[in-house]
Structure formats: structure tokens, C-alpha cells
N, C-alpha and C. Protein backbone atom coordinates (compact mmCIF):
# COMPACT_ATOMS: atom_id res chain seq x y z
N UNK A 1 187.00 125.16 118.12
CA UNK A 1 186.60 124.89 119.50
C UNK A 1 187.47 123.81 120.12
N UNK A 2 187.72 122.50 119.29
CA UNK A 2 188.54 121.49 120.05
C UNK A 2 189.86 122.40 120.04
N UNK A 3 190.92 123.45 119.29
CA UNK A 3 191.61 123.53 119.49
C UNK A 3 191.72 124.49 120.86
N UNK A 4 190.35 125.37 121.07
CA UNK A 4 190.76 126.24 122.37
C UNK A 4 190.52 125.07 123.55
N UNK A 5 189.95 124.32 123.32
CA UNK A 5 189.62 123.10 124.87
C UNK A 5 190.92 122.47 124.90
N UNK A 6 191.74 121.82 124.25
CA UNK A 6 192.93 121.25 123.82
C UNK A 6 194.14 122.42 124.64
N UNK A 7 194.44 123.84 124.13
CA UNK A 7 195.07 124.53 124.98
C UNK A 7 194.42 125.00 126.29
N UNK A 8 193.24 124.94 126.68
CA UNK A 8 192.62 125.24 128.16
C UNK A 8 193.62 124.04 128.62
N UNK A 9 193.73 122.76 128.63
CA UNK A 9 193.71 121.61 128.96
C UNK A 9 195.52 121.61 129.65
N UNK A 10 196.04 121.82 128.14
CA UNK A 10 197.58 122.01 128.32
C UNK A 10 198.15 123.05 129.25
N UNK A 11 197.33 124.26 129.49
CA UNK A 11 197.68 125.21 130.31
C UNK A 11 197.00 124.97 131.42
N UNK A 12 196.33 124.21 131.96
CA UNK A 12 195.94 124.23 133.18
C UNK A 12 197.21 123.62 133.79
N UNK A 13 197.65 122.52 133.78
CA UNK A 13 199.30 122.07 134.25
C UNK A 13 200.15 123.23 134.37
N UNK A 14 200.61 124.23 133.47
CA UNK A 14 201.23 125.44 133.78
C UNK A 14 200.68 126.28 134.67
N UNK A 15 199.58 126.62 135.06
CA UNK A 15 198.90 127.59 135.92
C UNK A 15 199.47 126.83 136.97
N UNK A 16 198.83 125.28 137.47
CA UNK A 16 198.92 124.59 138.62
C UNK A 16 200.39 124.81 139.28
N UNK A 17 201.63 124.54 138.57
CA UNK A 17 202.69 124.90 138.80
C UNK A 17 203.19 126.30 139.23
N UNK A 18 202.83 127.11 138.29
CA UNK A 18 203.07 128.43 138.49
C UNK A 18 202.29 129.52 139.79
N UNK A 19 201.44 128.87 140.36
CA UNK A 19 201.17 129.00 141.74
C UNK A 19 201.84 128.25 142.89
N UNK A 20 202.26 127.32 142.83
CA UNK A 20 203.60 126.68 143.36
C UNK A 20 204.83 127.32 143.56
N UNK A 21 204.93 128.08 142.36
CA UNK A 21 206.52 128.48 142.26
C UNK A 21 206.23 129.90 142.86
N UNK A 22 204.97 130.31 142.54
CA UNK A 22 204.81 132.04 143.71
C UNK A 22 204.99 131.45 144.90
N UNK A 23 204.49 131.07 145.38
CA UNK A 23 204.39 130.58 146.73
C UNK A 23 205.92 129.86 147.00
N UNK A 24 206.37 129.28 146.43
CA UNK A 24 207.81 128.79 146.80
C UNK A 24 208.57 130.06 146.81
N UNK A 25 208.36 131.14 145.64
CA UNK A 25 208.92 132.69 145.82
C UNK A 25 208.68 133.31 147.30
N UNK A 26 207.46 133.36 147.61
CA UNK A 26 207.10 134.28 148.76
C UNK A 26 207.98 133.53 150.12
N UNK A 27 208.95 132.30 149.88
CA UNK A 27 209.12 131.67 150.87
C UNK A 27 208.34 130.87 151.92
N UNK A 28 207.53 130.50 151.07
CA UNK A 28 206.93 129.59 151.59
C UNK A 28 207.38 127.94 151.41
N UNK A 29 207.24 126.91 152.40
CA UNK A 29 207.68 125.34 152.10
C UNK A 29 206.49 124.92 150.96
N UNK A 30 206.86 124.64 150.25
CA UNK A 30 205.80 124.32 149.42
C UNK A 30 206.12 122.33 149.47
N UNK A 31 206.92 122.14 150.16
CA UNK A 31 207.38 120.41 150.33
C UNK A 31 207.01 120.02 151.62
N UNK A 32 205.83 120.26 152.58
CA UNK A 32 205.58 119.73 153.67
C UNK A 32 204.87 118.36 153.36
N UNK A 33 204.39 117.58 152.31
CA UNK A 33 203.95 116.47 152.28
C UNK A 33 205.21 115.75 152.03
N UNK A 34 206.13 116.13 151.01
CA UNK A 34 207.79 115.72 150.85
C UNK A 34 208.43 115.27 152.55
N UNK A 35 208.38 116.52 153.29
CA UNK A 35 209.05 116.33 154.66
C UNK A 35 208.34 115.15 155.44
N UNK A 36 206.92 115.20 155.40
CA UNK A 36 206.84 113.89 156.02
C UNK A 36 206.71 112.69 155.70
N UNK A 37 206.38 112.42 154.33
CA UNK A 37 206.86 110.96 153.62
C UNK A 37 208.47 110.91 153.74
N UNK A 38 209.59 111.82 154.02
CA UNK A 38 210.71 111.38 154.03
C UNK A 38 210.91 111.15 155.86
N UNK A 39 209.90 111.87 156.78
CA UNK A 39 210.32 111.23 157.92
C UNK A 39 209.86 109.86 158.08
N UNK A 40 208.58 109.57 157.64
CA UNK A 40 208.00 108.48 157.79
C UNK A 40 208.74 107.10 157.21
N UNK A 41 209.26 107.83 156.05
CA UNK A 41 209.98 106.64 155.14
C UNK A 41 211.45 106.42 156.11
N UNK A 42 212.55 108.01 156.26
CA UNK A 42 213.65 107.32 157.14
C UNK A 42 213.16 106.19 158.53
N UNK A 43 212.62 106.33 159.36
CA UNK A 43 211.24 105.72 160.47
C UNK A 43 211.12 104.84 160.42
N UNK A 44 211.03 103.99 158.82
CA UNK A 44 210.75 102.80 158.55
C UNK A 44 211.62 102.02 157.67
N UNK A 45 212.75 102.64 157.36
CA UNK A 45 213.55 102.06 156.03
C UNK A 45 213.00 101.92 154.48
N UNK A 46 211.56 102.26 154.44
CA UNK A 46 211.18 102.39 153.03
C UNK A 46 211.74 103.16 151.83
N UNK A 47 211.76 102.90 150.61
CA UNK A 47 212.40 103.62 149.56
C UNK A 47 211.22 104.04 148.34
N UNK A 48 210.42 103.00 148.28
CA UNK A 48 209.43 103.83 147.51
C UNK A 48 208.40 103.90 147.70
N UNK A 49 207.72 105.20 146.25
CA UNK A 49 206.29 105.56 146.80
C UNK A 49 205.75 105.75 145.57
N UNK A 50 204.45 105.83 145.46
CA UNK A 50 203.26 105.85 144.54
C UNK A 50 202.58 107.12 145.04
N UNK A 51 202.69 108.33 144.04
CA UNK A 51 201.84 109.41 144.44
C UNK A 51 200.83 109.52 143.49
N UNK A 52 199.84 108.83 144.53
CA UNK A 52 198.57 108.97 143.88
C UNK A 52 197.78 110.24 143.15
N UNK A 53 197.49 110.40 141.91
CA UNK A 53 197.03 111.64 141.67
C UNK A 53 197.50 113.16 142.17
N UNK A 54 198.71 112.20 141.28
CA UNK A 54 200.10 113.17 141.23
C UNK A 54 200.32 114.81 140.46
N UNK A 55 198.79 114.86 139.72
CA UNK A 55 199.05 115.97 139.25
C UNK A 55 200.00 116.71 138.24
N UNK A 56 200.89 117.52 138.44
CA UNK A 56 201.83 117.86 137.88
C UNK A 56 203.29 117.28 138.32
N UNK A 57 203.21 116.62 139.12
CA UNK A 57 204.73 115.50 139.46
C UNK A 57 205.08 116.35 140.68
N UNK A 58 204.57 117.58 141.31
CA UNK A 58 205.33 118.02 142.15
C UNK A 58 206.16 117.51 143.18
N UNK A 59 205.21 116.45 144.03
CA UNK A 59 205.37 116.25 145.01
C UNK A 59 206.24 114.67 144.78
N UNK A 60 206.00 113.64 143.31
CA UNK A 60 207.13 112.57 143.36
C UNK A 60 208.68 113.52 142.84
N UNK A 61 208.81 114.66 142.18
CA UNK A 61 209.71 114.97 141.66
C UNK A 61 210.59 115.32 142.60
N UNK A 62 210.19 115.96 143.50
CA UNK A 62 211.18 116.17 145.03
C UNK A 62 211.50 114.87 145.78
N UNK A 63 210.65 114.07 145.95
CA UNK A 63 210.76 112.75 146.35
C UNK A 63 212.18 112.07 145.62
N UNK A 64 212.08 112.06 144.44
CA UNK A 64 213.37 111.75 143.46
C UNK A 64 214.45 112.49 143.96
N UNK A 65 213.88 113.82 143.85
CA UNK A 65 215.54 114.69 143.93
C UNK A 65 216.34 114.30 145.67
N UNK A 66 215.12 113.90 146.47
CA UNK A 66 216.08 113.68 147.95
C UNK A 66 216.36 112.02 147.81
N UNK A 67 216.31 111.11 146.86
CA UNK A 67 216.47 109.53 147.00
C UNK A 67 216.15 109.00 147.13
N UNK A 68 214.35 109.10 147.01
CA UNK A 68 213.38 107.86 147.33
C UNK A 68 213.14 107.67 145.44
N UNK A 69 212.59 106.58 145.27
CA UNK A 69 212.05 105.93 143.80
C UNK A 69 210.90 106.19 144.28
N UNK A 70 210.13 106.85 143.49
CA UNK A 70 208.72 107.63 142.92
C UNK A 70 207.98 107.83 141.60
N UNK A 71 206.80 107.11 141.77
CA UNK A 71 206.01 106.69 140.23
C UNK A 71 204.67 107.63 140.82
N UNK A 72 204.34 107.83 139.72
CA UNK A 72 202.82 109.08 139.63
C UNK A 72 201.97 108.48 138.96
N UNK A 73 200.64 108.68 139.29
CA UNK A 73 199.69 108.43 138.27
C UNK A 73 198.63 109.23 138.72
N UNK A 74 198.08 109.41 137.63
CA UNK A 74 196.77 110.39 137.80
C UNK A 74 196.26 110.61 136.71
N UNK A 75 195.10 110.68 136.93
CA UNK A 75 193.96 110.87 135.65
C UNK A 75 193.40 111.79 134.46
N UNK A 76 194.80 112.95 134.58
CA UNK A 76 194.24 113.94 133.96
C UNK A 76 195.76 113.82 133.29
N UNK A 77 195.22 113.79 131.47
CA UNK A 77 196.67 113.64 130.72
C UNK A 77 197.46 115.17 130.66
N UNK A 78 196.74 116.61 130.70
CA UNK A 78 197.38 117.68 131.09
C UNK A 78 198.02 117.95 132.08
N UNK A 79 197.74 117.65 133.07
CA UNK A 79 198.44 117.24 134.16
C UNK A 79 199.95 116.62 134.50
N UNK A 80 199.36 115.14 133.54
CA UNK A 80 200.52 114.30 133.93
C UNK A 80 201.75 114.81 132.04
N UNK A 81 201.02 115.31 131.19
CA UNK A 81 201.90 116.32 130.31
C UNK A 81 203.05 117.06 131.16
N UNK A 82 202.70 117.50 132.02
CA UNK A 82 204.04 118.86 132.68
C UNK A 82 204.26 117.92 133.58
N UNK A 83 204.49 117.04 134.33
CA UNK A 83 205.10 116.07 134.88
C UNK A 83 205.99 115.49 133.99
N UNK A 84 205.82 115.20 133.09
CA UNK A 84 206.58 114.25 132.21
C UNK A 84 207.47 115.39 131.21
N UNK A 85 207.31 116.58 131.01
CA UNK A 85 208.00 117.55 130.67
C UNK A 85 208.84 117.70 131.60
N UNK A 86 208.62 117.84 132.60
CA UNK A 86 209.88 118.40 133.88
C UNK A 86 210.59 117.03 134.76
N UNK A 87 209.93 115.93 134.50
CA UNK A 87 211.11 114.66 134.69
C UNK A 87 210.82 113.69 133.56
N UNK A 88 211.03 113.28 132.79
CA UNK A 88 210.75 112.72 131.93
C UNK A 88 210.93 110.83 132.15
N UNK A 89 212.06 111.32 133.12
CA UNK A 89 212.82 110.17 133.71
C UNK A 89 212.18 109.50 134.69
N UNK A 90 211.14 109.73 135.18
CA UNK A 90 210.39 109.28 135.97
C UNK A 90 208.97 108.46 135.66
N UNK A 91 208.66 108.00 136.31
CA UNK A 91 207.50 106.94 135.92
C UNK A 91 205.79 107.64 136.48
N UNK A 92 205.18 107.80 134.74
CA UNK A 92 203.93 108.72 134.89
C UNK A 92 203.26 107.96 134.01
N UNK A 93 201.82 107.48 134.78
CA UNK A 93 201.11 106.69 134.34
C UNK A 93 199.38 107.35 134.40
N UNK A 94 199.37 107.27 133.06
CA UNK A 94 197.60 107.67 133.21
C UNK A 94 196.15 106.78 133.35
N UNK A 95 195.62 106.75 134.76
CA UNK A 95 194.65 105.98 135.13
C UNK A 95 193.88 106.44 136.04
N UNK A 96 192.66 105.84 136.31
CA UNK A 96 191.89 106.33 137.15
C UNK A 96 191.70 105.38 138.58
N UNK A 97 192.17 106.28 139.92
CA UNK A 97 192.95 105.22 140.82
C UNK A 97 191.62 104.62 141.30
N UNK A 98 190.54 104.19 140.84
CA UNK A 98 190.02 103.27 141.18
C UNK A 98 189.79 102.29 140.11
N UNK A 99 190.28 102.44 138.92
CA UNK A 99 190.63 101.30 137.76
C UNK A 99 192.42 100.74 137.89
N UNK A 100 192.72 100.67 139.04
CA UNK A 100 194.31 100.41 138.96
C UNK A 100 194.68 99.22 138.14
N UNK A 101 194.03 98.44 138.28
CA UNK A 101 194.08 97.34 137.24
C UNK A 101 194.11 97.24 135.71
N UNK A 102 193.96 98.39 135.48
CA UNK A 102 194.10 99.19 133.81
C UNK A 102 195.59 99.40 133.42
N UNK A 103 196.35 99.14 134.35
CA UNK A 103 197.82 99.41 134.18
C UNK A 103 198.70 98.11 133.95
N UNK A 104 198.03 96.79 134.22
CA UNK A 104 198.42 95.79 133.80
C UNK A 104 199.97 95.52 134.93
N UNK A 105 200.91 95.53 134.34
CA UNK A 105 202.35 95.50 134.78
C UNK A 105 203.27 96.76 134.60
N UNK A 106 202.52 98.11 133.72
CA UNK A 106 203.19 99.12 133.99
C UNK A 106 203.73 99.83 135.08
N UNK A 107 202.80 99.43 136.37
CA UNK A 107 203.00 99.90 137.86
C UNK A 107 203.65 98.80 138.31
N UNK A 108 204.98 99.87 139.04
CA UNK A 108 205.46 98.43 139.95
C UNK A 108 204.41 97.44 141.15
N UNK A 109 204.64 96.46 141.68
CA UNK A 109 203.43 95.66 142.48
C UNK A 109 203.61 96.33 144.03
N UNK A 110 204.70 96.71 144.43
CA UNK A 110 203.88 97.06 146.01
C UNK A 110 205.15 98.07 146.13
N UNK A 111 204.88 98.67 147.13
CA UNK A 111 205.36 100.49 147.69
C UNK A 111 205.36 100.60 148.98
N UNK A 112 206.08 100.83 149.84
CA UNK A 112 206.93 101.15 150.97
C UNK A 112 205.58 102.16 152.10
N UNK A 113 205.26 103.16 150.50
CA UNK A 113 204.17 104.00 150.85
C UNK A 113 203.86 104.83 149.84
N UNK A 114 202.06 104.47 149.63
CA UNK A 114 201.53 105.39 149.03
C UNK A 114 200.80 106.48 149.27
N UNK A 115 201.04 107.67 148.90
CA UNK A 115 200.33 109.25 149.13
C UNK A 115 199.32 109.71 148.44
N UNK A 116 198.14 110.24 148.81
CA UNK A 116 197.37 110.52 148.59
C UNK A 116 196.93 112.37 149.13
N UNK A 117 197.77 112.97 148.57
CA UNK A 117 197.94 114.22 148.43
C UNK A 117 197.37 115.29 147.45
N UNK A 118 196.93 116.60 148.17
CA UNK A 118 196.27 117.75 147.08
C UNK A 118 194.72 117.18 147.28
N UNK A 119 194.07 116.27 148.16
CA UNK A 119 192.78 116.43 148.39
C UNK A 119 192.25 115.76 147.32
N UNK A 120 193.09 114.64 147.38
CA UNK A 120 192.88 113.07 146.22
C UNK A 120 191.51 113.24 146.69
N UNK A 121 191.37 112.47 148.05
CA UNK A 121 190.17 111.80 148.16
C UNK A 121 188.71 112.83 148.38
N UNK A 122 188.54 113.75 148.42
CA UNK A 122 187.26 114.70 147.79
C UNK A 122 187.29 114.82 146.70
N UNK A 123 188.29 114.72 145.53
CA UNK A 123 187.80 115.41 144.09
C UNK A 123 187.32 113.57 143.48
N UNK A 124 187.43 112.81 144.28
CA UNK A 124 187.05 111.58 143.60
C UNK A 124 185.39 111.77 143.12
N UNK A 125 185.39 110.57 142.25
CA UNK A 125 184.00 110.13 142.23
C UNK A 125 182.98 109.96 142.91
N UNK A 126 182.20 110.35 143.56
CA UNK A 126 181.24 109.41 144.88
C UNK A 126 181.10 108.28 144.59
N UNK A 127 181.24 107.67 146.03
CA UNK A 127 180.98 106.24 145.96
C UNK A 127 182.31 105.42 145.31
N UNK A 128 183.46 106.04 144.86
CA UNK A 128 184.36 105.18 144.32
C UNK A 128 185.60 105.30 145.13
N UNK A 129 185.32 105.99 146.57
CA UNK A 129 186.18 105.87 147.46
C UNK A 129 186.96 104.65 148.59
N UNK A 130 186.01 104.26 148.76
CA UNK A 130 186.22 102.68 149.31
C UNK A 130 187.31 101.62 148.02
N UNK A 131 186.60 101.86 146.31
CA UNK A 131 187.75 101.21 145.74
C UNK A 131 188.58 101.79 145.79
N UNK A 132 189.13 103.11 145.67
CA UNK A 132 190.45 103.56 145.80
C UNK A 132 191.31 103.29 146.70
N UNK A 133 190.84 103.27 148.16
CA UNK A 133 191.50 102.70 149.32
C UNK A 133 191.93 101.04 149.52
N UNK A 134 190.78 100.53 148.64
CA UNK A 134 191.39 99.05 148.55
C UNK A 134 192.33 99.31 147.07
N UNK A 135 192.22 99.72 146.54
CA UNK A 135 193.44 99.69 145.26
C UNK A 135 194.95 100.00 146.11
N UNK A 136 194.56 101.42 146.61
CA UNK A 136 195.90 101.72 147.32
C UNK A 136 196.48 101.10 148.57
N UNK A 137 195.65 100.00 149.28
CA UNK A 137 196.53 98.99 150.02
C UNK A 137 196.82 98.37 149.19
N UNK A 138 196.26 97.32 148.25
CA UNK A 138 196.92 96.55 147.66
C UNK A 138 198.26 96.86 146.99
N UNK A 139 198.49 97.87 146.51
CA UNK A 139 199.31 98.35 146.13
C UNK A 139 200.69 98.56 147.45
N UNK A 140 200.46 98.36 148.92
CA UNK A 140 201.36 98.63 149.74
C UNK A 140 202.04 97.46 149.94
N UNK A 141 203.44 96.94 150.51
CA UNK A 141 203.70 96.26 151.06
C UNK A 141 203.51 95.63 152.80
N UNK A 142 203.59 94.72 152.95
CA UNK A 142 203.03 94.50 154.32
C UNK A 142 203.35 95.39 154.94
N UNK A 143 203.17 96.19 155.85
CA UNK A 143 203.70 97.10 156.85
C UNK A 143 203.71 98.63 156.28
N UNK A 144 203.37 98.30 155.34
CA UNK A 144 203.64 100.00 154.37
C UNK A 144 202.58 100.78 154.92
N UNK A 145 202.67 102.06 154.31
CA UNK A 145 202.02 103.17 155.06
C UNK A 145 201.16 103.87 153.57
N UNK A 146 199.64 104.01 153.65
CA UNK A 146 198.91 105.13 153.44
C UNK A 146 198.55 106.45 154.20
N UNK A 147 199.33 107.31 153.46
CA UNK A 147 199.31 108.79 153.56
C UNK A 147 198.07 109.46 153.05
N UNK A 148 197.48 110.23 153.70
CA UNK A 148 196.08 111.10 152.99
C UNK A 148 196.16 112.24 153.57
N UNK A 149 196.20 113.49 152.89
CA UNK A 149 195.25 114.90 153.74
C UNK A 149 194.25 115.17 152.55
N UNK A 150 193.21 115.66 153.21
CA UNK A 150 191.84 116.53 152.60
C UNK A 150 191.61 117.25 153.88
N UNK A 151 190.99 118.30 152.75
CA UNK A 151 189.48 119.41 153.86
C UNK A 151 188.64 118.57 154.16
N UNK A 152 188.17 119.57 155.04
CA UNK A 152 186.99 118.21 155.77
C UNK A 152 185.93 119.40 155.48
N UNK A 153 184.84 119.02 155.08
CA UNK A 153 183.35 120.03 154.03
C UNK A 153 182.36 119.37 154.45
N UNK A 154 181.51 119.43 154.91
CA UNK A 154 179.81 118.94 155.06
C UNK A 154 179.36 118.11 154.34
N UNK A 155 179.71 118.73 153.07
CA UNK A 155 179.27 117.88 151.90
C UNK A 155 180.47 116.92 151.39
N UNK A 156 181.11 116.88 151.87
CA UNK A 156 182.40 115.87 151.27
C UNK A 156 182.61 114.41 152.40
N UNK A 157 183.61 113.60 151.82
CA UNK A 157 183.88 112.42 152.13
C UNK A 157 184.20 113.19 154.33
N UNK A 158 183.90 112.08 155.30
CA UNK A 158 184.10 112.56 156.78
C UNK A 158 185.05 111.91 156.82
N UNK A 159 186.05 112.09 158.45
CA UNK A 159 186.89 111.41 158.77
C UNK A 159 186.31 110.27 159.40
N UNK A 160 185.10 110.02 159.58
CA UNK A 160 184.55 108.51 160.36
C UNK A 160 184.10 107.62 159.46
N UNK A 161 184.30 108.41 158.04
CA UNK A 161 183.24 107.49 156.79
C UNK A 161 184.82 107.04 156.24
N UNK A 162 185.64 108.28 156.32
CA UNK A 162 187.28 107.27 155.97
C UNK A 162 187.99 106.54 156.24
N UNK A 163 187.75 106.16 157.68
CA UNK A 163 188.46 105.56 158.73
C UNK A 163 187.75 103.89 158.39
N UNK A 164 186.21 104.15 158.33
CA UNK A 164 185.80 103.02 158.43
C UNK A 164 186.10 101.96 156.67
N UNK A 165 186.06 103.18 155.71
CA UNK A 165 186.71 102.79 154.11
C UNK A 165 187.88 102.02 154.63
N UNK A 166 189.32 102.78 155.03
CA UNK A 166 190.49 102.70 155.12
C UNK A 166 190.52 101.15 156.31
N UNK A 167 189.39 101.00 157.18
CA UNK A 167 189.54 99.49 157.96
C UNK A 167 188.95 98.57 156.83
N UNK A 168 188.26 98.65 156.28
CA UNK A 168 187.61 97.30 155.16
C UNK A 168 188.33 97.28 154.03
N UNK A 169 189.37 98.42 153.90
CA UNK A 169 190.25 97.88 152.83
C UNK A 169 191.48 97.55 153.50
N UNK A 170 191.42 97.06 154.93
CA UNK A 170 192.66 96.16 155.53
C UNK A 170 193.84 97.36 156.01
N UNK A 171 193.68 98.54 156.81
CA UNK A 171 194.32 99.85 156.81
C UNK A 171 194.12 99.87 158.35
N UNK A 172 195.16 99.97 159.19
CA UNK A 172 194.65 100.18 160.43
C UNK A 172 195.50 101.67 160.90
N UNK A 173 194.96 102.56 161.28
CA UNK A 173 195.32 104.10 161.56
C UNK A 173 196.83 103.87 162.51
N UNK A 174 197.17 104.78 162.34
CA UNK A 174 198.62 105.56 162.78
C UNK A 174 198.82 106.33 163.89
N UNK A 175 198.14 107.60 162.89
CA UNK A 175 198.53 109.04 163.30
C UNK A 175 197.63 109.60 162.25
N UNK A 176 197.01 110.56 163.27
CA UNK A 176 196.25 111.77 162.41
C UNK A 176 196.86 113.31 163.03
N UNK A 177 196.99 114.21 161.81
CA UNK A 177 197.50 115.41 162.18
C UNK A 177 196.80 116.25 161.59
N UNK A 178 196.40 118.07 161.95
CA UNK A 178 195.83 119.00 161.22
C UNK A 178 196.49 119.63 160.02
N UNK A 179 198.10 119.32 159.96
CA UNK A 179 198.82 119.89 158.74
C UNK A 179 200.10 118.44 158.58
N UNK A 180 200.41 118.92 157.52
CA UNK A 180 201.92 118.19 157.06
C UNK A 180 202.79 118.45 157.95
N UNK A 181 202.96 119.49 158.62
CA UNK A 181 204.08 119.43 159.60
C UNK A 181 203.99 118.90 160.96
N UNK A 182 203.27 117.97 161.23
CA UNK A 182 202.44 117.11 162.38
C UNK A 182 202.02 117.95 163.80
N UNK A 183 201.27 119.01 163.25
CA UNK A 183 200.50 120.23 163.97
C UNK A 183 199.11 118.88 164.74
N UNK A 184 199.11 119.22 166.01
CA UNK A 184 197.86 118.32 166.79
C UNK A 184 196.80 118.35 165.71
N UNK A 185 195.97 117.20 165.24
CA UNK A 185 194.74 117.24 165.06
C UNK A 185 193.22 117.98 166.05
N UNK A 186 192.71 118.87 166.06
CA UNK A 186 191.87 118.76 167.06
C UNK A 186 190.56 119.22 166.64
N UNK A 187 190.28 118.47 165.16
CA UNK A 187 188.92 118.68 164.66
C UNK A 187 188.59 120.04 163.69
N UNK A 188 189.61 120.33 163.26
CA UNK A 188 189.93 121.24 162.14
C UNK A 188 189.27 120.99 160.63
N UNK A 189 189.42 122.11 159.97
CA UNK A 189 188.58 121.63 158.39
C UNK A 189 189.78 120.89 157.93
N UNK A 190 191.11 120.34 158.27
CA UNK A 190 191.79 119.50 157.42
C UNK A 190 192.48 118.88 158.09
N UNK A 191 192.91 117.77 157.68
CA UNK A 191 193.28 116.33 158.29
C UNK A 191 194.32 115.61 157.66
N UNK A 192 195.35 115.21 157.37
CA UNK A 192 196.53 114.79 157.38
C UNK A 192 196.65 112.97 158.17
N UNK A 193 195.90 111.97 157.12
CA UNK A 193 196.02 110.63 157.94
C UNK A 193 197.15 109.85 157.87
N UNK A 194 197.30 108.86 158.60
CA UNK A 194 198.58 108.04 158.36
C UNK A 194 197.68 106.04 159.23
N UNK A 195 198.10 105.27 157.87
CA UNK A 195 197.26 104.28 158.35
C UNK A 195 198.01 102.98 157.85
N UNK A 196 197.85 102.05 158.17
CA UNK A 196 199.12 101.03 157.67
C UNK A 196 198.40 99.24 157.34
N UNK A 197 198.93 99.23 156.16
CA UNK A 197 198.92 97.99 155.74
C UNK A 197 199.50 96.63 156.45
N UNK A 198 198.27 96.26 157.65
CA UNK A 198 199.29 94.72 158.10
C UNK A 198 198.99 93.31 157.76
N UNK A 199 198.51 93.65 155.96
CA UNK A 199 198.31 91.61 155.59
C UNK A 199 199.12 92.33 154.44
């Protein structure tokens, strides 16, 4: 039994990818969170980023390949397994982003901008959303930028319950959009935030 839970575990990272790469087949952008952390970052002169619950590395591994410095962390070691298979060279750290402090000095101390991509903030914990948002300013440099999209669900975290998280952890809003490619917001099931660190 531990050995079939053990390969469920390892192959879930391959599935995750391998729906990526159909979809990158069918011609689809599968890098619209890429395109706008690199407009946001040219915009501002920033160079690095922290992709929060990074998953399978998709989204820091492109980050790398266009010239920004990009570190991952995320909580699931299958996950961050095929990340670290397909850049090895890159910095993949396993934690749970509201224990950031579990990483000691393994994480660099502050980031240009951190992302919070793939609908970080619904698969969280309840109630451990507010620390995540104060983990991930602290983690910004003055002026730096937190990135977020999620669905927006009845039953899930709102955009007025995030807004008000993202002000008490010292985050003052941007820009909100309905997609990565900065499509108008106008009250859609998904949301695309942009909010900025000014202490």
C-alpha cells in the first residue's frame, strides 16, 4: 500500500505537467502569468521572484529561461520532485507558505515580486490566509509587488475578504484584472490581483 501511495504521489507531478504540455501542443500560451510578471518586472526594474506554491516549477522555470532569478517553494514534495528534475539548478524549497520561517536562511530575504499563482490562495488552509499574505510581504522589498489570481466560488476566500487580508499585511492594491493578459476586471469568477509593498 505505501508503495502504490508513494507512486500516486510521484506521478501526480507528471500528470500536472503533461496537461501543460497538451495545451502548450494545442497552441495555447500556457505563460500568461510569465508575460505579466515580466511586464510588471521590466515597469519596475525588478529581477527577482518567489513563486509561491510553485508546484511543478512551471511558471519560475520560464521566469529563468527569459532572465529573471526565480526560487519556488511549495508544499507538496511530488510536486516540487519534477521541478527539481527539470531545473535542478534552480532554487526549490519545501514549506508550507504560512510556516515561512521554517526555512531559516535557505530563502533569499526579500524579492522584487512575489506570485501567487494556480489558485495558491483557495487551496490554502482556512483561516491561514491572512498569514500567508503577511509572510509574502515580508518577503517583498519596499515597493515590490504581490501578484495573485484565483476563482472566485461562494464558498471560497472573496475579493473584499482579500483585499482587506492583503491591507493588514501592509499591501496596498494596484491593479485588478479578469485574466493574465490584463482583460478588464468586471466581476467575473476569476481575478488576477496586483498589490504593493510600501514599508
Amino acid at each position: 500500500m505505501g508503495t502504490r501511495w508513494q507512486r500516486t504521489r510521484a506521478s501526480r507531478g507528471d500528470d500536472y505537467d503533461a496537461r501543460w504540455l497538451a495545451l502548450a501542443a494545442s497552441g495555447e500560451n500556457v505563460h500568461g502569468e510569465v508575460d505579466l510578471v515580466e511586464t510588471l518586472l521590466t515597469e519596475s526594474g525588478g529581477r527577482t521572484v518567489l513563486d509561491a506554491g510553485c508546484g511543478t516549477g512551471r511558471v519560475a522555470i520560464e521566469l529563468d529561461r527569459r532572465g529573471f532569478s526565480a526560487a519556488g517553494v511549495d508544499a507538496d514534495p511530488a510536486m516540487l520532485a519534477a521541478a527539481r528534475a527539470k531545473a535542478p539548478e534552480l532554487t526549490w524549497l519545501l514549506a508550507d507558505l504560512a510556516e515561512l520561517s521554517s526555512l531559516g536562511e535557505a530563502l533569499p530575504d526579500r524579492f522584487d515580486l512575489v506570485l501567487l499563482a494556480g489558485n495558491v490562495m483557495i487551496f490554502l488552509e482556512p483561516e491561514t490566509e491572512g498569514r500567508v499574505l503577511t509572510n509574502m510581504a515580508a518577503r517583498l522589498v519596499p515597493g515590490g509587488l504581490l501578484v495573485a489570481g484565483f476563482g472566485l466560488q461562494p464558498d471560497r476566500l472573496s475579493l473584499p475578504r482579500y483585499d482587506d487580508l492583503a491591507a493588514a499585511a501592509g499591501l496596498t492594491p494596484v491593479a485588478r484584472w479578469a485574466t493574465w493578459d490584463q482583460q478588464p476586471f468586471d466581476g467575473g469568477d476569476y481575478a488576477v490581483s496586483v498589490h504593493r509593498a510600501d514599508r
